[in-house]
Protein backbone atom coordinates (compact mmCIF):
# COMPACT_ATOMS: atom_id res chain seq x y z
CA UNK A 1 35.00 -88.02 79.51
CA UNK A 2 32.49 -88.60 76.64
CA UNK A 3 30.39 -85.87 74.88
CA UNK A 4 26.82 -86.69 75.26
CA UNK A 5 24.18 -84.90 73.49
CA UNK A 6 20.39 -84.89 73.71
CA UNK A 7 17.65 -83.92 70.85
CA UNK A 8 13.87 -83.76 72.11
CA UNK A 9 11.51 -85.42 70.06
CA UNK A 10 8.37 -83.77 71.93
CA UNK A 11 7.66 -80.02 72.13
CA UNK A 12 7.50 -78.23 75.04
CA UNK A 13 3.53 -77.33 76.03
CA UNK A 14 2.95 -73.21 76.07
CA UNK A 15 2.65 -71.57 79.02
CA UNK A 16 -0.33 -69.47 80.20
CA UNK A 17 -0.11 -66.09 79.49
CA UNK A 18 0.14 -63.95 82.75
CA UNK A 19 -3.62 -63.15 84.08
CA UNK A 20 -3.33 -59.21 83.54
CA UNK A 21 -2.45 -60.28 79.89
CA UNK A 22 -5.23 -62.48 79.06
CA UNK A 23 -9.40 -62.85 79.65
CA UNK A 24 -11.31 -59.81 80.99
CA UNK A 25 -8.04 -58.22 82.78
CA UNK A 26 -6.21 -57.92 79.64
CA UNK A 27 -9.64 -56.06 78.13
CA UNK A 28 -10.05 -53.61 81.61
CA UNK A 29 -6.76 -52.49 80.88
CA UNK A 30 -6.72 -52.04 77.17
CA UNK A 31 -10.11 -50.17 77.14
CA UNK A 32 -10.93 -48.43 80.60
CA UNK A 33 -7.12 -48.30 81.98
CA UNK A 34 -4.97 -47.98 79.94
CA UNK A 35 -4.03 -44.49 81.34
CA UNK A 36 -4.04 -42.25 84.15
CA UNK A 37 -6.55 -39.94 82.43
CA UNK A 38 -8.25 -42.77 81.44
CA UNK A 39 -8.68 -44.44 84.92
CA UNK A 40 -10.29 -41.14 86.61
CA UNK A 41 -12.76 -40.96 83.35
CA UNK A 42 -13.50 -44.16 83.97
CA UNK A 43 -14.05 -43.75 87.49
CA UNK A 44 -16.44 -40.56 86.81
CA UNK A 45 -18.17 -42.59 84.13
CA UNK A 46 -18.94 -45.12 86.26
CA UNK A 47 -20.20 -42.94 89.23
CA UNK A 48 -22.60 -40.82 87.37
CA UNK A 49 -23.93 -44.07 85.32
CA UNK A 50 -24.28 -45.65 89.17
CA UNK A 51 -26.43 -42.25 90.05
CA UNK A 52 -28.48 -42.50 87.21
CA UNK A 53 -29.53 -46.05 87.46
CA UNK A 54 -30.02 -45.18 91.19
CA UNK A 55 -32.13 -42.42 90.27
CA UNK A 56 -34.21 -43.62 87.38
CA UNK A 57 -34.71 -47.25 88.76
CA UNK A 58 -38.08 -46.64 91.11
CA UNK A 59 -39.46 -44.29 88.16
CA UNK A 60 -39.73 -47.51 86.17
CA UNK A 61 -40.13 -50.05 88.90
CA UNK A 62 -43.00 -48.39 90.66
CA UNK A 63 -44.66 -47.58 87.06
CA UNK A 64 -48.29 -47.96 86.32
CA UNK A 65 -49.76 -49.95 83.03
CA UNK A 66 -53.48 -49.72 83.75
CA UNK A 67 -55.36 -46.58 84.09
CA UNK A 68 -57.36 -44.29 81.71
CA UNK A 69 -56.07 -41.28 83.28
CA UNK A 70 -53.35 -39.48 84.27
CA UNK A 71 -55.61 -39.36 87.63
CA UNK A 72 -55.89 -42.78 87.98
CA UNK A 73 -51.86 -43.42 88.09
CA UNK A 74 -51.55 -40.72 90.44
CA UNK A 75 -53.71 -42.72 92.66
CA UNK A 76 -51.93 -45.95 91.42
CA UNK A 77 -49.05 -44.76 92.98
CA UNK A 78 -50.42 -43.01 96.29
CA UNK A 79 -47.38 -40.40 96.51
CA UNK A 80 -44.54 -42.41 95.21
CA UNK A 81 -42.65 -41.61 92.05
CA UNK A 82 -43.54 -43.56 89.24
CA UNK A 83 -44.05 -43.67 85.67
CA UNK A 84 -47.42 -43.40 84.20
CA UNK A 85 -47.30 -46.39 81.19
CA UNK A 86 -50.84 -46.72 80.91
CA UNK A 87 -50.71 -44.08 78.19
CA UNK A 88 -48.91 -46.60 76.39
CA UNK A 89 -51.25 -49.70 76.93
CA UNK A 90 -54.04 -47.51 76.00
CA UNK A 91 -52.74 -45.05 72.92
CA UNK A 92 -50.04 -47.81 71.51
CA UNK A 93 -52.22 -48.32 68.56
CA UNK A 94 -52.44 -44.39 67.80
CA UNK A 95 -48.55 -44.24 68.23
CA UNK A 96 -47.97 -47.36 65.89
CA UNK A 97 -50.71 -46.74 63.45
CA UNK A 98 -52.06 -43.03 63.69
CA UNK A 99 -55.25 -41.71 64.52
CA UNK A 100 -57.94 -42.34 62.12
CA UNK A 101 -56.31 -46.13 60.49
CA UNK A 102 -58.68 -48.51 61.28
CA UNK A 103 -58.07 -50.80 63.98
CA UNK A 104 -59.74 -54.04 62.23
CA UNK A 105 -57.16 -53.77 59.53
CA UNK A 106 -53.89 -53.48 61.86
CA UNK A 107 -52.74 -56.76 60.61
CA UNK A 108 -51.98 -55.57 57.21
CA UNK A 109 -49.40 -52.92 58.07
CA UNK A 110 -47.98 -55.06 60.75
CA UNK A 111 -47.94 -57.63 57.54
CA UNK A 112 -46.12 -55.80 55.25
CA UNK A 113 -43.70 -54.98 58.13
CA UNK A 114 -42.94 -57.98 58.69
CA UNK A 115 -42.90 -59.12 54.90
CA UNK A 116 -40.38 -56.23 54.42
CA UNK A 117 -37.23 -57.98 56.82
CA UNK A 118 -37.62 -61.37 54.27
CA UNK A 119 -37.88 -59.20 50.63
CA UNK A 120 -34.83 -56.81 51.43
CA UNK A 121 -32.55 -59.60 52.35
CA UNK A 122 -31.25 -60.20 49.02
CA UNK A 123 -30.54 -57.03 48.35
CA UNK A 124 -28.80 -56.18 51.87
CA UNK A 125 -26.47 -59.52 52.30
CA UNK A 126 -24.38 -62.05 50.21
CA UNK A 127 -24.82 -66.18 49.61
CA UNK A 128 -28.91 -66.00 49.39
CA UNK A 129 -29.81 -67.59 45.95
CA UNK A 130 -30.46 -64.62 43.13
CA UNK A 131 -34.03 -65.93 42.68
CA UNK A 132 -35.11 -64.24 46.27
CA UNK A 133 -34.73 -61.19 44.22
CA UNK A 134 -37.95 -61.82 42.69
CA UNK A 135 -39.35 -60.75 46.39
CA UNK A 136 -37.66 -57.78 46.97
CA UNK A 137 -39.27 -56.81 43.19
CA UNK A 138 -42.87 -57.94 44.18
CA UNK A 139 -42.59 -56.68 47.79
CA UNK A 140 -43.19 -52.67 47.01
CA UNK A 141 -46.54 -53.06 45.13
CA UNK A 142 -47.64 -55.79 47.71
CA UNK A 143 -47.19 -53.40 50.42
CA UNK A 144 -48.91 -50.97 48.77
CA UNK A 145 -51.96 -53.15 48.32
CA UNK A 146 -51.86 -54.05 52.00
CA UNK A 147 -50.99 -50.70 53.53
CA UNK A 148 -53.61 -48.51 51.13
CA UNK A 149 -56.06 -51.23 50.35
CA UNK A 150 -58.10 -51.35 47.28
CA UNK A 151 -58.33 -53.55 44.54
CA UNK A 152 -54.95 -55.41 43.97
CA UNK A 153 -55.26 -55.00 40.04
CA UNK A 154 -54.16 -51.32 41.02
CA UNK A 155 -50.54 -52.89 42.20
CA UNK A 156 -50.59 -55.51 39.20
CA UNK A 157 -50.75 -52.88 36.45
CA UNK A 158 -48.03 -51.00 38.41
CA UNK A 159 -45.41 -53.78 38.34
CA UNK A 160 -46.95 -54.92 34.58
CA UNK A 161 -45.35 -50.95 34.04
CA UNK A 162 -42.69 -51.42 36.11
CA UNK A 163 -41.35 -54.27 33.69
CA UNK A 164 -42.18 -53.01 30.58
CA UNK A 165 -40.49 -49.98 31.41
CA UNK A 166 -36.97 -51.68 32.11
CA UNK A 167 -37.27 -53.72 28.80
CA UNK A 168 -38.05 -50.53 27.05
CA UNK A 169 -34.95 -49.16 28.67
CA UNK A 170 -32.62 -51.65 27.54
CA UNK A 171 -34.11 -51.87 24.38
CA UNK A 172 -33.42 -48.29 23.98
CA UNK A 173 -29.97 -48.10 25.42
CA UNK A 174 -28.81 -50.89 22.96
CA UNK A 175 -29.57 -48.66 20.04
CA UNK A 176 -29.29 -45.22 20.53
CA UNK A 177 -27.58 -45.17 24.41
CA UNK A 178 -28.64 -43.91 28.14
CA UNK A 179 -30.91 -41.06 27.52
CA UNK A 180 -32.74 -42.41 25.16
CA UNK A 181 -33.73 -45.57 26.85
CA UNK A 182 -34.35 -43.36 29.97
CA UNK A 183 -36.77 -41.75 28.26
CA UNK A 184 -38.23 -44.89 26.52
CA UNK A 185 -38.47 -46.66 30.03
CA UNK A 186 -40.68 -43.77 31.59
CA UNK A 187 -43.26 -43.24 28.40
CA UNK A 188 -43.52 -47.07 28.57
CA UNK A 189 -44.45 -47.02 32.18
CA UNK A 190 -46.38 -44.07 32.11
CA UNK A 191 -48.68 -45.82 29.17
CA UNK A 192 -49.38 -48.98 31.38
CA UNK A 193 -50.01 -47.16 34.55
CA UNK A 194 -52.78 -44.96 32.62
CA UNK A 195 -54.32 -48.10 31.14
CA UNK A 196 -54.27 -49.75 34.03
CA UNK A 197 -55.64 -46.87 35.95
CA UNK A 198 -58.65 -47.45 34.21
CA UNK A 199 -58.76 -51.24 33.93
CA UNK A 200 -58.27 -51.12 38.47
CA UNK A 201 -61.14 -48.63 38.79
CA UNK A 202 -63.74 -50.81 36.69
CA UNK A 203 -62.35 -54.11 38.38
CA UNK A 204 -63.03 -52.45 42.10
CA UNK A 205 -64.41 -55.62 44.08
CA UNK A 206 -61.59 -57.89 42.81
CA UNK A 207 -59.61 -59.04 45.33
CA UNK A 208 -60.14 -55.73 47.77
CA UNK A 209 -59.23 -54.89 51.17
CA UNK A 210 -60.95 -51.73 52.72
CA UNK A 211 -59.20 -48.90 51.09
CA UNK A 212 -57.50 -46.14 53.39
CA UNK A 213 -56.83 -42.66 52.57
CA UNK A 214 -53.55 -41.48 52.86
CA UNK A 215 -54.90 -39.03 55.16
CA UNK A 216 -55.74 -41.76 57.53
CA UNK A 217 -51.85 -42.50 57.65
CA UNK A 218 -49.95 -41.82 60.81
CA UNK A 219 -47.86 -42.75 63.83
CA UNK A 220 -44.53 -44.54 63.51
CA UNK A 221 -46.34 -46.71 60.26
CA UNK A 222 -45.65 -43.17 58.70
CA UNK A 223 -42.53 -42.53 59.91
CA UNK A 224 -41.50 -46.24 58.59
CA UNK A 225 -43.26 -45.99 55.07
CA UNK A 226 -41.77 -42.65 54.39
CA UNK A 227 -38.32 -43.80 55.58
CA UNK A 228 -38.25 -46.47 53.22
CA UNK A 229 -39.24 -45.48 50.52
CA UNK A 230 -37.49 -42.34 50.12
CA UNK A 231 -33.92 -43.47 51.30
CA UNK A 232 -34.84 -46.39 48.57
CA UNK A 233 -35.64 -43.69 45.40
CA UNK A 234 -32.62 -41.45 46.86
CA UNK A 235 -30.05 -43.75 46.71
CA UNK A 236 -30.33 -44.29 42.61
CA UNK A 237 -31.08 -40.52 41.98
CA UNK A 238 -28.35 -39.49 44.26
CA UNK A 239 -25.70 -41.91 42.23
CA UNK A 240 -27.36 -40.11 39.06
CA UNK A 241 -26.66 -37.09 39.95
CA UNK A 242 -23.31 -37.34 40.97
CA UNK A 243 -22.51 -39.18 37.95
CA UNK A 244 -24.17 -36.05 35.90
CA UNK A 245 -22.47 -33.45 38.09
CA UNK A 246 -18.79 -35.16 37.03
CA UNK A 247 -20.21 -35.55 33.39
CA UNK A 248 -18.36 -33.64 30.02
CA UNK A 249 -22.09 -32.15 28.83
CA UNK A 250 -21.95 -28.76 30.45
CA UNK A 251 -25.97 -28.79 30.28
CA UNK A 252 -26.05 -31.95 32.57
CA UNK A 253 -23.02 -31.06 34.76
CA UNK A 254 -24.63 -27.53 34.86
CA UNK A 255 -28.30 -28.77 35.63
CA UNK A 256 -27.05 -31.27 38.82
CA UNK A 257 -25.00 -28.60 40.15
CA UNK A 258 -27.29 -26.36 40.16
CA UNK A 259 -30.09 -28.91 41.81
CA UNK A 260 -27.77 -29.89 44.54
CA UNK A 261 -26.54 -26.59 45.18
CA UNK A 262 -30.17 -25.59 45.46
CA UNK A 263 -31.53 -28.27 47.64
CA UNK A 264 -28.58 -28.19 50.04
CA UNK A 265 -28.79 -24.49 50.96
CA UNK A 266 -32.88 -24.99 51.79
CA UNK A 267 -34.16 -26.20 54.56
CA UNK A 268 -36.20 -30.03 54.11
CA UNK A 269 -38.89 -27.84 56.16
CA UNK A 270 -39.27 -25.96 53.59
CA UNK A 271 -39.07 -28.09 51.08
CA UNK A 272 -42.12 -29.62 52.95
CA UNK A 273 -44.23 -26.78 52.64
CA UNK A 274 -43.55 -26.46 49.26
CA UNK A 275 -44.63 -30.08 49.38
CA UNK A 276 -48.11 -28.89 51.15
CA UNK A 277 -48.83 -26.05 49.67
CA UNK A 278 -46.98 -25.28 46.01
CA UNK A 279 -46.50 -28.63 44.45
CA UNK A 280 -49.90 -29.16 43.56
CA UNK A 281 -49.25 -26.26 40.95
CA UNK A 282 -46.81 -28.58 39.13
CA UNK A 283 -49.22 -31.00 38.24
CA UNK A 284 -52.31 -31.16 35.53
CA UNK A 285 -54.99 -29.56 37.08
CA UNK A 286 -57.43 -32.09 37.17
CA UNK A 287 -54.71 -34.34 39.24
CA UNK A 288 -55.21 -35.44 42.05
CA UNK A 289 -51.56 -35.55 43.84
CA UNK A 290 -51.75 -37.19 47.23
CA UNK A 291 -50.03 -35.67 50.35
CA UNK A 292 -48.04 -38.70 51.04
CA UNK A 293 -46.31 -38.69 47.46
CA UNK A 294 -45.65 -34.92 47.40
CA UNK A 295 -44.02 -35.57 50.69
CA UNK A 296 -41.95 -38.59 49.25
CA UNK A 297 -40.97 -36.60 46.41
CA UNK A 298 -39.51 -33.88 48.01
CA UNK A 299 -37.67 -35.70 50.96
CA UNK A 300 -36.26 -37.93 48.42
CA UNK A 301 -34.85 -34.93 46.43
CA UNK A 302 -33.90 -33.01 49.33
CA UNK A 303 -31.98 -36.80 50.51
CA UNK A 304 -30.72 -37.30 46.58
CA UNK A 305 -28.74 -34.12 46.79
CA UNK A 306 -26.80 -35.28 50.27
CA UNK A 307 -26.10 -38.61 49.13
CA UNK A 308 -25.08 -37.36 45.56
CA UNK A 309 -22.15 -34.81 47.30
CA UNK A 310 -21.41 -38.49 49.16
CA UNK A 311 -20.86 -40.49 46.31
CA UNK A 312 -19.29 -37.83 44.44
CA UNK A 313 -16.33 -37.51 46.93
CA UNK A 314 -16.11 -41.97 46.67
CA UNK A 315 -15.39 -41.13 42.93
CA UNK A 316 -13.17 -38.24 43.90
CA UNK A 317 -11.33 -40.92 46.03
CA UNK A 318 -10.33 -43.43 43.32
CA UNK A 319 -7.09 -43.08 42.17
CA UNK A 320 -6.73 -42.19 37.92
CA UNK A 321 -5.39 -45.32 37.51
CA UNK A 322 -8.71 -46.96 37.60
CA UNK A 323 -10.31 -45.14 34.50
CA UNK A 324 -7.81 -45.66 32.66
CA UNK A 325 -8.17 -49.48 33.34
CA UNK A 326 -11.50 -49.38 32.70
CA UNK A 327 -10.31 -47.75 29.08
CA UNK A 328 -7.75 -50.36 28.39
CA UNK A 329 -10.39 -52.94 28.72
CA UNK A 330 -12.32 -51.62 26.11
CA UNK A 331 -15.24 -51.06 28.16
CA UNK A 332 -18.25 -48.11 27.65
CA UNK A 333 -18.64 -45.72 29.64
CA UNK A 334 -21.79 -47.44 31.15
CA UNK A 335 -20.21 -50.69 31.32
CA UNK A 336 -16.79 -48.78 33.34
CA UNK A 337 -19.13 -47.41 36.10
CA UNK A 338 -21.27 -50.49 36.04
CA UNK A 339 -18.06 -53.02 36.99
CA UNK A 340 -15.62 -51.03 37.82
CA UNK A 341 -15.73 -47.39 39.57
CA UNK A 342 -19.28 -47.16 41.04
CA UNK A 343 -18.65 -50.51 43.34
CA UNK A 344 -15.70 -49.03 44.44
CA UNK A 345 -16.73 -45.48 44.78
CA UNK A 346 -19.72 -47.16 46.70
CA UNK A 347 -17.33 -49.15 49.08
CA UNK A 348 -16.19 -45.66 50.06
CA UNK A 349 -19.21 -43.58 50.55
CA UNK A 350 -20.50 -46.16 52.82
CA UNK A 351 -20.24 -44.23 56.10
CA UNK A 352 -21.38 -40.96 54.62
CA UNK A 353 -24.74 -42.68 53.12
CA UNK A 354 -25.61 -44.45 56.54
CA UNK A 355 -24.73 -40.86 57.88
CA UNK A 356 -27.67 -39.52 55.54
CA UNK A 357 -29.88 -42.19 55.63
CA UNK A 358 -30.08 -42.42 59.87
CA UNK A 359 -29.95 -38.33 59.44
CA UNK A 360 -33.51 -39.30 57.03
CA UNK A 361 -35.33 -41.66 58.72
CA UNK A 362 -35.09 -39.14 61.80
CA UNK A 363 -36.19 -35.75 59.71
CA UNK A 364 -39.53 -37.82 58.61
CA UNK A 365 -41.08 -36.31 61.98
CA UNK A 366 -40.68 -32.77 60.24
CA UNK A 367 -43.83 -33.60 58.62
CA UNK A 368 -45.69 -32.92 61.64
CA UNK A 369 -45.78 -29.64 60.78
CA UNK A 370 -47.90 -29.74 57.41
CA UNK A 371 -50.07 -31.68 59.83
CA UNK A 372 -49.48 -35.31 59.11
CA UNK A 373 -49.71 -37.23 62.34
CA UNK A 374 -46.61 -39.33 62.40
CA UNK A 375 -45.98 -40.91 65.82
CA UNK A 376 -44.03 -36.52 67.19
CA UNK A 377 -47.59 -35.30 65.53
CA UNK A 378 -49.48 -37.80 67.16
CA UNK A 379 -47.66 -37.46 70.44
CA UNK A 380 -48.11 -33.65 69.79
CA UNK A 381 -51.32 -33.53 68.89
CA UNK A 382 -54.23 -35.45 69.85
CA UNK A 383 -52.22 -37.88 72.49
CA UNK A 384 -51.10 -34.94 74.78
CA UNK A 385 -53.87 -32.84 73.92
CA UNK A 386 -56.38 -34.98 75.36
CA UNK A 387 -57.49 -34.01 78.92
CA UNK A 388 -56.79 -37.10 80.51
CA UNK A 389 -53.08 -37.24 79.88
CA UNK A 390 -52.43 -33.82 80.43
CA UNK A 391 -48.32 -33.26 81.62
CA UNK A 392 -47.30 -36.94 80.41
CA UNK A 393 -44.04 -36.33 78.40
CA UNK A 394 -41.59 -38.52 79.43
CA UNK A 395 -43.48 -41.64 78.76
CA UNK A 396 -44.43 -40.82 75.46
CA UNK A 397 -41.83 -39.41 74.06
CA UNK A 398 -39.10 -42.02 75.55
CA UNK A 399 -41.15 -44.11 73.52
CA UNK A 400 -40.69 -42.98 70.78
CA UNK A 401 -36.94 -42.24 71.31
CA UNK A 402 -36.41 -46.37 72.34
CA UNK A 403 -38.44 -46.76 68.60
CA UNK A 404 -36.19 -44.59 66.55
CA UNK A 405 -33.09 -45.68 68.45
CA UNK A 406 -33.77 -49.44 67.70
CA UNK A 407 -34.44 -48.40 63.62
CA UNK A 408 -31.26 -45.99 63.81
CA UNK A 409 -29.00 -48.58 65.20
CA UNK A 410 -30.21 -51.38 63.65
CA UNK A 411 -28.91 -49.53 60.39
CA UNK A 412 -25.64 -48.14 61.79
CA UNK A 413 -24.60 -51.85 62.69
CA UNK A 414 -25.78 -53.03 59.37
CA UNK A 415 -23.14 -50.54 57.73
CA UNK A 416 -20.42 -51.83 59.55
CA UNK A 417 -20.88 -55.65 58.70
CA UNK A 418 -21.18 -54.73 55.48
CA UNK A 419 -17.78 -52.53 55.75
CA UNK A 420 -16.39 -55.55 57.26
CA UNK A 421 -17.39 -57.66 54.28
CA UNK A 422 -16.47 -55.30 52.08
CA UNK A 423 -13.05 -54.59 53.22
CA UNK A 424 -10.41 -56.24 50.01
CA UNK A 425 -7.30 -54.39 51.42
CA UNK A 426 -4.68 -56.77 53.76
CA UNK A 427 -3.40 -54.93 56.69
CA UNK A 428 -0.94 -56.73 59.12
């Protein structure tokens, strides 16, 4: 009997996994049943989300878009229950652009909106060419120009200040260090913008949209220019003043401990009052300080102090070993935050910034109560005070929850794509 043996030259084709292992099964049971407890709270989830819907469906189905009156959607809708949207087809401009902005120049806010989503992009993600840079430098006096108006020699000199401050800060740190080319930076702008201050107000026809007072601001514009801005200016002072609070000079480290300290145990209310009423003070007294950049300036301090505590923990977080890299490679102390500890501490503290920023972007409609009508002090103010939307709420003020949801989200997924990219370590 001879011994016959058999090699295969093919390989055998893989099976399909089993159906509760694979597809949407495989996610059902992962994520909604994966347990007991977990089946009944899904259950209960589902059955109150099921009575909502239920509930809230003929509120929006039978709603009402025309009408000037809370009247005429009561008759709209002859007894039934229904929303009454026509507040929103006829106030949308005062809850997007405020009261008193006028309505032939929407297009330039709406502009610089839209200008702002191309500008930040090579700041905010990786593999666009370095040049686009050059946008996100132009885009802050641009907006100004269209948002405020005026002549747009007034945003030239500012970025002709802008520059020569930041070559006056190099210059400076080359040959005597930080401070001093700090210092040298601000004179240097502070020159220009008083030269130019004059040069814009005798040049007032040239190339001039209708200017608006800041007084004029309002709605969710407001909301959107202050949210910028000051979670832009916060982020830099808050990495300055953590740095300072972990310096060796015990008159820095003393001075940013006893800012944050300070500005964490007030309230930003406060802090906007002070804004309002004290700040003023501060300032020459034949200066002119507009509401809208006292505002600014104290958000982004009261912001600053959050995000410095934030970063400060990221640097807390690095292991020793990384200093003392940054020392055997010879490197300054500049140059060892620069390349070194800052990305990483940043890396870190990117939750707890998001966490700050979202948190500041939401606290901008504090300033309704210095009386600034941002889209709550519009809303507030002369939107439900008129007469003829009298007991609207839940239009109005879903509104502008769906707004700041959309903003607030759009950042929180932001943060986690950019964890994602940002994540070196290899985990099985």
């Amino acid at each position: 009997m001879s011994d016959v043996s058999f090699v295969r030259h093919d390989q055998i084709p893989p099976s399909p996994p089993p159906a509760r292992e694979a597809g949407v099964i495989k996610w059902l049971r992962e994520n909604l049943f994966s347990g007991w407890i977990n089946s009944i709270l899904t259950i209960l989830a589902v059955y109150f989300v099921i009575k909502i819907v239920i509930g809230v469906y003929p509120w929006f189905a039978n709603g009402v878009w025309e009408g000037g009156s809370r009247a005429d959607c009561v008759t709209a809708l002859a007894g039934e229950t229904g929303a009454c949207f026509a507040i929103l087809a006829e106030r949308w401009n005062q809850l997007l652009f405020g009261i008193s902005y006028p309505s032939d120049s929407y297009w330039r806010p709406f502009l610089a909106f839209v200008l702002l989503l191309p500008c930040v992009s090579p700041v905010l993600f990786n593999g666009l060419p370095r040049k686009m840079l050059v946008l996100t430098l132009l885009y802050p006096f641009i907006a100004f120009w269209l948002i405020w108006g005026g002549t747009i020699l007034a945003p030239i000199v500012g970025l002709i200040g802008f520059i020569a401050g930041y070559y006056a800060f190099l210059e400076g740190e080359k040959r005597s260090g930080f401070v001093l080319g700090l210092v040298a930076g601000l004179i240097a702008a502070i020159i220009v913008w008083r030269l130019g201050g004059m040069l814009s107000g005798a040049a007032s026809g040239f190339m001039a949209f209708e200017p608006v007072a800041s007084r004029d601001m309002g709605g969710f514009m407001l909301n959107m220019i202050l949210g910028t801005i000051c979670v832009s200016l916060s982020i830099p002072l808050g990495i300055a003043l953590a740095l300072g609070r972990q310096s060796s000079m015990p008159i820095i480290k003393g001075i940013c401990v006893v800012f944050i300290e300070f500005v964490r145990g007030v309230p930003l209310i406060t802090l906007l009052f002070v804004a309002n009423v004290v700040l003023a003070y501060f300032f020459p007294p034949d200066a002119n300080i507009d509401l809208i950049l006292r505002v600014i300036i104290m958000i982004t301090l009261f912001s600053a102090a959050y995000i410095a505590e934030v970063i400060r923990g990221g640097l807390a977080a690095l292991p020793k070993g990384q200093y003392e890299a940054a020392d055997s490679l010879g490197l300054n102390y500049s140059q060892a935050m620069r390349l070194i500890i800052l990305p990483q501490a940043l890396k870190i503290s990117i939750p707890g910034i998001v966490n700050v920023a979202v948190g500041l972007f939401k606290d901008t409609t504090l300033v309704s109560v210095i009386s600034m009508f941002d889209l709550v002090g519009a809303i507030r103010g002369p939107i439900l005070g008129s007469a003829n939307w009298t007991g609207i709420y839940w239009e109005v003020f879903g509104f502008a929850a769906l707004l700041f949801f959309v903003v607030c989200y759009g950042i929180s997924q932001y943060s986690q794509w950019l964890e994602r990219q940002l994540q070196t370590d290899h985990r099985d």
